[in-house]
Structures are given as structure tokens and as C-alpha cells.
Protein backbone atom coordinates (compact mmCIF):
# COMPACT_ATOMS: atom_id res chain seq x y z
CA UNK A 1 12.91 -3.53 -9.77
CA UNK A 2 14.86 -5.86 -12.25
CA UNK A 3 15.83 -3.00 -14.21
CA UNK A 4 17.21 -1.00 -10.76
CA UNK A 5 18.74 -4.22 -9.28
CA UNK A 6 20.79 -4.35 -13.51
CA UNK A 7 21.80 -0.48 -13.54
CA UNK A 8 23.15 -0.04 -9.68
CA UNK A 9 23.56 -3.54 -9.11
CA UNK A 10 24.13 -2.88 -4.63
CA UNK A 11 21.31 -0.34 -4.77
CA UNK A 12 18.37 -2.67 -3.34
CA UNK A 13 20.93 -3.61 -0.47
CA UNK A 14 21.03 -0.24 0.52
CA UNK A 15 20.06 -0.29 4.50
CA UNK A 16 17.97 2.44 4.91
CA UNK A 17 16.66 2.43 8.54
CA UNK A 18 17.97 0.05 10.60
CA UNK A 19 17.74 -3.48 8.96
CA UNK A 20 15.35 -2.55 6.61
CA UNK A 21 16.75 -1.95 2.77
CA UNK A 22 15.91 -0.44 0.01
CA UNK A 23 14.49 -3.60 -1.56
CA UNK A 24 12.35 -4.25 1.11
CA UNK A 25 10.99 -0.24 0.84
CA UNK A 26 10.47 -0.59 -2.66
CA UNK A 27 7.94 -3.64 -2.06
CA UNK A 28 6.31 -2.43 0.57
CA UNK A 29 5.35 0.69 -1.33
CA UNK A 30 4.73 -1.49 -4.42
CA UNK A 31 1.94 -3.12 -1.51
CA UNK A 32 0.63 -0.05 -0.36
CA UNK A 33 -0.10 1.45 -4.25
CA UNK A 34 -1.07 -1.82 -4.88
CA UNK A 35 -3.92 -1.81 -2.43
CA UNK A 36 -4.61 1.60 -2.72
CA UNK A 37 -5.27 0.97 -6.54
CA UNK A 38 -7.57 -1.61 -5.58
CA UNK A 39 -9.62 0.20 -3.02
CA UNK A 40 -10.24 3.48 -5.65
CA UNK A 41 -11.13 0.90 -8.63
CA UNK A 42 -13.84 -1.35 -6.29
CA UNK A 43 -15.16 2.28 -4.82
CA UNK A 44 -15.35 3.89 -8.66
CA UNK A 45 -16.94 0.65 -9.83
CA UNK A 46 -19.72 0.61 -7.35
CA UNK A 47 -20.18 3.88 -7.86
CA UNK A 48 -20.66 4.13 -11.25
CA UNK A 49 -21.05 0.47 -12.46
CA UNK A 50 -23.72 -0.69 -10.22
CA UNK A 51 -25.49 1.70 -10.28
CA UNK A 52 -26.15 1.03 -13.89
CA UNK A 53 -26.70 -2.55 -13.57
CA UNK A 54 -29.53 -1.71 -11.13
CA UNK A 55 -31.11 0.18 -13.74
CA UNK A 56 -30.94 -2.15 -16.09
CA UNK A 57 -31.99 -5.07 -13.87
CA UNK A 58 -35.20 -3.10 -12.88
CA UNK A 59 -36.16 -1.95 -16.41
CA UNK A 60 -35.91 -5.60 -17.59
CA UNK A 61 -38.22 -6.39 -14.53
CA UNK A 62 -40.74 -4.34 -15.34
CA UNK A 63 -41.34 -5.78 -18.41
């Protein structure tokens, strides 16, 4: 957003509905991917992580 706010330097004061500007949209989308992001990586991780490391904890405790 630094490098927006140097090229069009009244571009994040944009209003864009109401009060709201374009600065403020940009963060909360930044938010929302930024969650988003998080929820896939914890869902692929248990998926295919832990599964693994339940294998591997039951073959060493069979030993």
C-alpha cells in the first residue's frame, strides 16, 4: 500500500461508499485474504501433515 499511497499520492483517500475509503477497503480485504490464507493452510496441514505424524507416532509405538 506504500507503493500506491507514493504513485497516486490522494488515491487511499478516495471515499468509496459513504465514509469508508479506499484505504480502509484495501485493509479490510488485506484481513479477509489474510484469514482466508490461514484457514486453507491449518485445513491442508491437518489434512496431510497429521495424518503422517500419526503414522509415525504409532509405528514408533509398536516397537
Amino acid at each position: 500500500m506504500a507503493g500506491l499511497n507514493l504513485i497516486f499520492p490522494d488515491a487511499l483517500a478516495t471515499p468509496v461508499v459513504g465514509r469508508i475509503t479506499l484505504g480502509i477497503a484495501l485493509i479490510g480485504l488485506y484481513g479477509a485474504v489474510l484469514i482466508a490464507s490461514a484457514i486453507w493452510y491449518d485445513r491442508a496441514f491437518a489434512t496431510r501433515c497429521d495424518q503422517m505424524s500419526t503414522g509415525l507416532t504409532s509405528v514408533e509405538e509398536r516397537r
